[in-house]
N, C-alpha and C. Protein backbone atom coordinates (compact mmCIF):
# COMPACT_ATOMS: atom_id res chain seq x y z
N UNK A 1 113.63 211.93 34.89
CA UNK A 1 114.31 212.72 33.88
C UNK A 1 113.56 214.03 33.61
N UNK A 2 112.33 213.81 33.87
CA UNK A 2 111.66 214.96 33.79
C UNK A 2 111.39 216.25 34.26
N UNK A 3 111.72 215.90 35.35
CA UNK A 3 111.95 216.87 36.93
C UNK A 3 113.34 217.55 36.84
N UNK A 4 114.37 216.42 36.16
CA UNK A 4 115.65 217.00 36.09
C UNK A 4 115.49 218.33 34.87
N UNK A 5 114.46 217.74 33.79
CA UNK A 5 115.02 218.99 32.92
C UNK A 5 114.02 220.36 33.08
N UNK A 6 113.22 220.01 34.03
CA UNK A 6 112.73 221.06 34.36
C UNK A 6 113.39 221.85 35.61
N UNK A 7 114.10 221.25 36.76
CA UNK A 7 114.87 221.99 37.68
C UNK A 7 116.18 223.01 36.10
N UNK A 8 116.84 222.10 35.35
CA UNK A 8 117.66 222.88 34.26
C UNK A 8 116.71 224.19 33.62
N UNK A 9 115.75 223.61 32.96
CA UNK A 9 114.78 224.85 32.69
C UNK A 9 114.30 225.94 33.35
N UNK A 10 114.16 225.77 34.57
CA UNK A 10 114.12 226.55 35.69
C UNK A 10 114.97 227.64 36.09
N UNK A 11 116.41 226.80 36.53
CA UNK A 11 117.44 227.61 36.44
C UNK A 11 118.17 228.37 35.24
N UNK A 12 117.94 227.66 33.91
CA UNK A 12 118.35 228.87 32.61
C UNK A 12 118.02 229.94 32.87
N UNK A 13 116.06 229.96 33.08
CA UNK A 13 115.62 230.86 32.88
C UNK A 13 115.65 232.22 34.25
N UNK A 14 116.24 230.93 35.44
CA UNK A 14 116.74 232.23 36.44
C UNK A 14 117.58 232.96 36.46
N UNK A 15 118.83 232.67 35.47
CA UNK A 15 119.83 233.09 35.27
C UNK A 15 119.81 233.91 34.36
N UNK A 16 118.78 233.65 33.65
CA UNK A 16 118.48 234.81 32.27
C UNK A 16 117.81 236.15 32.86
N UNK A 17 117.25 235.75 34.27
CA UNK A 17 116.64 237.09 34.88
C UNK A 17 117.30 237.55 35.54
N UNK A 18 118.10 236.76 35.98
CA UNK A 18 119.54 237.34 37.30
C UNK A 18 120.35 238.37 36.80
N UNK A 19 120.82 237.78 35.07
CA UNK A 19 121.82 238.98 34.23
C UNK A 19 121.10 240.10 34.11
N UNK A 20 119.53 240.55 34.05
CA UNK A 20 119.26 241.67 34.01
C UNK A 20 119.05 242.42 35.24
N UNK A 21 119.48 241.78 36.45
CA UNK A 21 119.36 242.20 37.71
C UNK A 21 120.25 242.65 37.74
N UNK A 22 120.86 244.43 38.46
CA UNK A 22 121.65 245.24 38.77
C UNK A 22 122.53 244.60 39.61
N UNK A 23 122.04 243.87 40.49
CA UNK A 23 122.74 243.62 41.98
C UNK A 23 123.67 242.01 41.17
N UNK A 24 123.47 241.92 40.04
CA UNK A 24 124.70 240.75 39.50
C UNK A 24 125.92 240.69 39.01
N UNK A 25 126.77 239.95 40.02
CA UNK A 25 127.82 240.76 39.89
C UNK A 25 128.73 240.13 38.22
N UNK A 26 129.42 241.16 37.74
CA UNK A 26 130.02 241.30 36.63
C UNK A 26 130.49 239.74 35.97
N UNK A 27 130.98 239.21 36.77
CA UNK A 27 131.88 237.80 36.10
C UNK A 27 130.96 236.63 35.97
N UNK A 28 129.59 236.69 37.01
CA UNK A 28 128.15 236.10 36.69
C UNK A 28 128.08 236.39 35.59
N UNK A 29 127.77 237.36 34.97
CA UNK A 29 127.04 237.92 33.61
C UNK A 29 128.06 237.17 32.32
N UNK A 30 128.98 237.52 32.54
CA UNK A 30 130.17 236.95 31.79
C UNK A 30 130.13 235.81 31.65
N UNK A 31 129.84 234.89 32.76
CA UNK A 31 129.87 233.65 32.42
C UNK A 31 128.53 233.13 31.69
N UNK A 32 127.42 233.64 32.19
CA UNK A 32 126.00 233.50 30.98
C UNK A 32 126.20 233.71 30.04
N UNK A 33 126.80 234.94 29.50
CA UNK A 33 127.24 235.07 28.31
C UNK A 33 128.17 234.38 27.51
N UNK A 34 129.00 233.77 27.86
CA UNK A 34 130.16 232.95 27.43
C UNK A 34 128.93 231.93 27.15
N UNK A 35 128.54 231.13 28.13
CA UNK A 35 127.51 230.09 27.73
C UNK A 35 126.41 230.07 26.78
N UNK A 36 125.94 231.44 26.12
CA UNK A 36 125.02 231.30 25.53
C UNK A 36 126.09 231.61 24.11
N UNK A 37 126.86 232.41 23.78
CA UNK A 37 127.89 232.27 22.53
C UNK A 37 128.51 230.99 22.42
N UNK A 38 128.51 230.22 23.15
CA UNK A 38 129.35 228.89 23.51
C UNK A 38 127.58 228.12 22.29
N UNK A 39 126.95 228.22 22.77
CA UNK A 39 125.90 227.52 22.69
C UNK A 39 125.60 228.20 21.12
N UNK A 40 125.40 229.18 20.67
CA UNK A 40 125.19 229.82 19.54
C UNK A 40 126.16 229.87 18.45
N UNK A 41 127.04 229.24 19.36
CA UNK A 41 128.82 229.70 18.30
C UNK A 41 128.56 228.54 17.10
N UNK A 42 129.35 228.51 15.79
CA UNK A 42 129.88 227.35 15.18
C UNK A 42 130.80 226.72 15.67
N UNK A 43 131.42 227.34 15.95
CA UNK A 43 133.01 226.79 16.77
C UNK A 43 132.67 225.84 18.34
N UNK A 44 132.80 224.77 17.83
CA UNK A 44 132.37 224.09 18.96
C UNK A 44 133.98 223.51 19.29
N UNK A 45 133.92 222.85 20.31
CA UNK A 45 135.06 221.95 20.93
C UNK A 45 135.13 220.55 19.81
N UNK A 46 134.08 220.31 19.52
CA UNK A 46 133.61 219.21 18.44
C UNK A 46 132.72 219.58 17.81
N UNK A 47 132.98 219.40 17.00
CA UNK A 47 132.11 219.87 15.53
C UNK A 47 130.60 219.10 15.61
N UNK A 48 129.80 220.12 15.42
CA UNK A 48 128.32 219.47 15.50
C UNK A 48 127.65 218.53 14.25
N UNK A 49 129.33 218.49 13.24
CA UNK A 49 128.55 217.11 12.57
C UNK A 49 129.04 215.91 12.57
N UNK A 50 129.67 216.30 13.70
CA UNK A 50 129.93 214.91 14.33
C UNK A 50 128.79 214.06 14.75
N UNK A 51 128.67 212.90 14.66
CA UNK A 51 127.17 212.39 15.39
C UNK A 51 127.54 212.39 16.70
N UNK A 52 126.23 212.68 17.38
CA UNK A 52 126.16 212.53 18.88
C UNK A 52 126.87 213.45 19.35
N UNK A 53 128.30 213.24 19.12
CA UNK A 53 129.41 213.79 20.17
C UNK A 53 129.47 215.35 19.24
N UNK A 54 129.25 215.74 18.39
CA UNK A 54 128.96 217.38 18.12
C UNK A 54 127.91 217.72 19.50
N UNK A 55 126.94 217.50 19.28
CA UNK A 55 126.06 217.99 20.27
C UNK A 55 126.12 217.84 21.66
N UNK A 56 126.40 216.32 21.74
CA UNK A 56 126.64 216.31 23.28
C UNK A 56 127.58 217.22 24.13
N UNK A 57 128.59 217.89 23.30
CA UNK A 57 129.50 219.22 23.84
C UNK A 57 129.00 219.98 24.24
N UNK A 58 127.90 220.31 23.52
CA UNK A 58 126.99 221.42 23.74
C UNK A 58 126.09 221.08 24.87
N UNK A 59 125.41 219.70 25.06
CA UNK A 59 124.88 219.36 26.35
C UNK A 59 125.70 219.27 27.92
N UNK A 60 127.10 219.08 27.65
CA UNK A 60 128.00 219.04 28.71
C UNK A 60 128.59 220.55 29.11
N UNK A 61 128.97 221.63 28.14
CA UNK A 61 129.39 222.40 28.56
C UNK A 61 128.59 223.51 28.57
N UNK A 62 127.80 223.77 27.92
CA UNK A 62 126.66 224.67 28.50
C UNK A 62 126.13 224.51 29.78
N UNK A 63 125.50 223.76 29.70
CA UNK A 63 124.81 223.61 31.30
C UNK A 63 125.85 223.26 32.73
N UNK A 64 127.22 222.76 31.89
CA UNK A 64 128.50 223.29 33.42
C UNK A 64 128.64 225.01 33.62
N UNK A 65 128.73 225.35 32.39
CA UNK A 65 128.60 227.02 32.55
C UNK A 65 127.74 227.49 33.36
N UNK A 66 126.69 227.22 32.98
CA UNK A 66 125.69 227.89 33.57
C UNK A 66 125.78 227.70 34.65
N UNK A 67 125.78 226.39 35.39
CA UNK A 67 125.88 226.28 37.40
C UNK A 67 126.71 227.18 37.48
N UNK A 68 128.11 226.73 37.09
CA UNK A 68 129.22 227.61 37.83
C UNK A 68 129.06 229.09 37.56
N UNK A 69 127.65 229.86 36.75
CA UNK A 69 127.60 230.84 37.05
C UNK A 69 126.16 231.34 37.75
N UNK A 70 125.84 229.94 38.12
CA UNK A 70 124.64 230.09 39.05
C UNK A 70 124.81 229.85 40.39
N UNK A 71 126.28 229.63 40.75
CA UNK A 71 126.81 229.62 41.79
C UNK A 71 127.47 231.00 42.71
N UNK A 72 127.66 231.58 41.42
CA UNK A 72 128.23 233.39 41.45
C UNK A 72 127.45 233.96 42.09
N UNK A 73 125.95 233.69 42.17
CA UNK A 73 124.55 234.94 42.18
C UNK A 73 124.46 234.70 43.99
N UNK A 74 124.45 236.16 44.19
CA UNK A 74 124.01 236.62 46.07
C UNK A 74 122.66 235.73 45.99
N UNK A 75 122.65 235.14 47.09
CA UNK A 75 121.68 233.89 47.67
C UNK A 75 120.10 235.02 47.12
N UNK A 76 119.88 236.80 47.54
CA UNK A 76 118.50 237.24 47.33
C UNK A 76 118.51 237.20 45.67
N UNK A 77 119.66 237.64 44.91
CA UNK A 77 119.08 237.49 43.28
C UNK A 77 118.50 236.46 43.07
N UNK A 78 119.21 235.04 43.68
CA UNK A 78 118.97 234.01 42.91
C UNK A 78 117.39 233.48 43.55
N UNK A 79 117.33 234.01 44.40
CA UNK A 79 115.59 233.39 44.64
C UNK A 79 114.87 235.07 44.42
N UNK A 80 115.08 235.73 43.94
CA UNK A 80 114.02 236.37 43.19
C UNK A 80 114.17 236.28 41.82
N UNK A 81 115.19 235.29 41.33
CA UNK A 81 115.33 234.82 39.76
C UNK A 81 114.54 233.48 39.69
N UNK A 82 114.64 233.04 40.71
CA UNK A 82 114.00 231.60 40.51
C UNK A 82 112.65 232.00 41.00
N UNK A 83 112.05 232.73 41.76
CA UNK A 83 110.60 233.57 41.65
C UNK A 83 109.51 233.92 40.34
N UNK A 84 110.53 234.62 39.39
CA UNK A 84 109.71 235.16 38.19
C UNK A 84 110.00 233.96 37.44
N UNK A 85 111.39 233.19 37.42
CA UNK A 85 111.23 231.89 36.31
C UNK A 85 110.18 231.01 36.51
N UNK A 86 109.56 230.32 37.58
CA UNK A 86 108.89 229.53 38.56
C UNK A 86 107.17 230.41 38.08
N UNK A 87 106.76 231.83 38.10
CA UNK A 87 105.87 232.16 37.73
C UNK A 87 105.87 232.26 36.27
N UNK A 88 106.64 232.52 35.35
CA UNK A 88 106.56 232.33 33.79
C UNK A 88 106.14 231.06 33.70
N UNK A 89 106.83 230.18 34.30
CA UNK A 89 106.70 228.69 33.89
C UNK A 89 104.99 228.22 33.99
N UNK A 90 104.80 228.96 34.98
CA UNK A 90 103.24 228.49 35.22
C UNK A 90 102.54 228.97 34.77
N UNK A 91 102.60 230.58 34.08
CA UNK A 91 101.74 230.97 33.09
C UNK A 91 101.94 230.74 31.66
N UNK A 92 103.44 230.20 31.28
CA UNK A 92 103.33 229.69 30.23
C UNK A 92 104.22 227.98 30.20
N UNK A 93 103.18 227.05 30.08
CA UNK A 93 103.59 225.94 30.60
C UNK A 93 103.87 225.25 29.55
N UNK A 94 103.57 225.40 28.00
CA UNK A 94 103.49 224.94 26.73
C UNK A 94 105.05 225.47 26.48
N UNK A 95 105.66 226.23 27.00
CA UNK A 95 106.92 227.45 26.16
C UNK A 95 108.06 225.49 26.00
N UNK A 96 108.30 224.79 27.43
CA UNK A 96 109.09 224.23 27.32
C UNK A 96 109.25 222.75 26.50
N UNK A 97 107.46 222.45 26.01
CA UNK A 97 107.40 221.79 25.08
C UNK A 97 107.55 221.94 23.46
N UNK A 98 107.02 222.93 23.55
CA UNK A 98 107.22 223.72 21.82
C UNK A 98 108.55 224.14 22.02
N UNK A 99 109.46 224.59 22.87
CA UNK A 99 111.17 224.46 22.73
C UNK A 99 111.27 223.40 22.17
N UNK A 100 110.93 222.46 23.13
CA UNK A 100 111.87 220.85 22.72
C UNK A 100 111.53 220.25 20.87
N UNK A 101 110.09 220.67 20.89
CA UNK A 101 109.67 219.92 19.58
C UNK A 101 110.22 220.92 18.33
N UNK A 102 110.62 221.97 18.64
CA UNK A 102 110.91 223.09 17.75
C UNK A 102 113.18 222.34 17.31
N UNK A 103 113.19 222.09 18.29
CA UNK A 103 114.21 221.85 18.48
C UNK A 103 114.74 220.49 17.84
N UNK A 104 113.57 219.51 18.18
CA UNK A 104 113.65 218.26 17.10
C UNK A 104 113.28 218.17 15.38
N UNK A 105 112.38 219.39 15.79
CA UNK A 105 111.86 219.39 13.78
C UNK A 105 113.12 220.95 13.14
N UNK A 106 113.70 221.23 13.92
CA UNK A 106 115.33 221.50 13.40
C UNK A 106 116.21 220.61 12.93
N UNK A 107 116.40 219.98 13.93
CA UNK A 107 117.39 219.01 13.88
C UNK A 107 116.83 218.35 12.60
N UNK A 108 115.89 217.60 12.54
CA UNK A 108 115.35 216.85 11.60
C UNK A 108 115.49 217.28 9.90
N UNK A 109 114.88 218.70 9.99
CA UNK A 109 115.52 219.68 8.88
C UNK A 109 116.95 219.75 8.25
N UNK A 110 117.20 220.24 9.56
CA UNK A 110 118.85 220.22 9.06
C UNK A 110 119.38 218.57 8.57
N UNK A 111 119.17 217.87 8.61
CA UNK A 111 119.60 215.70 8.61
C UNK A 111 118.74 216.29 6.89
N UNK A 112 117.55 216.45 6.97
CA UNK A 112 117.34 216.19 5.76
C UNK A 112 117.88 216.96 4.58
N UNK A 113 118.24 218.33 5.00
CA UNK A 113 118.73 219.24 4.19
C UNK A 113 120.45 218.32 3.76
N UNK A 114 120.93 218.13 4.93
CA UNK A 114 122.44 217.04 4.60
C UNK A 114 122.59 216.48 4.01
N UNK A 115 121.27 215.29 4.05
CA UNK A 115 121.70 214.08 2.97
C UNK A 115 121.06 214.54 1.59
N UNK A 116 120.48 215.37 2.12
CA UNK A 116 120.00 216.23 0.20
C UNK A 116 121.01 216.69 -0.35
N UNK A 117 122.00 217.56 0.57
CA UNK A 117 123.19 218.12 -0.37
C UNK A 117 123.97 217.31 -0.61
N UNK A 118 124.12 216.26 0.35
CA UNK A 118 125.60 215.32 0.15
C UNK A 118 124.90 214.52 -1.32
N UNK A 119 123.86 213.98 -1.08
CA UNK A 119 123.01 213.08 -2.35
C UNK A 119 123.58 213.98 -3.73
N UNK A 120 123.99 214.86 -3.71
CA UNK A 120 123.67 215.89 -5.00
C UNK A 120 122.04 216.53 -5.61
């Protein structure tokens, strides 16, 4: 599982270097972008207070976005995107743990902030 979310981590972050690459073509970019407003939006397909299934939308259709627009990129962007992602990663190797834990003591926040407001 681990390998998997680092090949995903990998490729976000190639795709995040690909959109600033000239040579990418237009409907690539579009589709990163759709995926990261998709991901940032309120407006989900399911509402994120839904349990589980709020979020899991966000785990299913983000990261389909993203292939199918990591599928778009000319074979040289995408391995000089996966070049500089592959060297960030190794000079900063902590970034994808402090994501994840940043990401759980959110979540956690937000649950407690909920049952505080719903409590009165």
């Amino acid at each position: 599982m681990t390998s998997r979310l680092r090949l995903f981590w990998r490729d976000a972050l190639a795709l995040l270097f690909a959109v600033g690459d000239r040579r990418t073509p237009g409907r690539v970019r579009l589709a990163a972008l759709l995926a990261l407003a998709y991901a940032l939006s309120p407006v989900d397909l399911l509402p994120d207070l839904t349990p589980v299934l709020g979020v899991g939308d966000d785990l299913i259709v983000v990261p389909t976005i993203l292939a199918l627009a990591a599928r778009g990129l000319p074979a040289p962007v995408l391995a000089d995107a996966r070049a500089r992602s592959l060297g960030l990663q190794r000079r900063l190797p902590w970034v994808l743990p402090v994501l994840g834990g940043s990401v759980l003591v959110g979540m956690g926040l937000l649950g407690w902030a909920l049952l505080r407001g719903l409590s009165g």
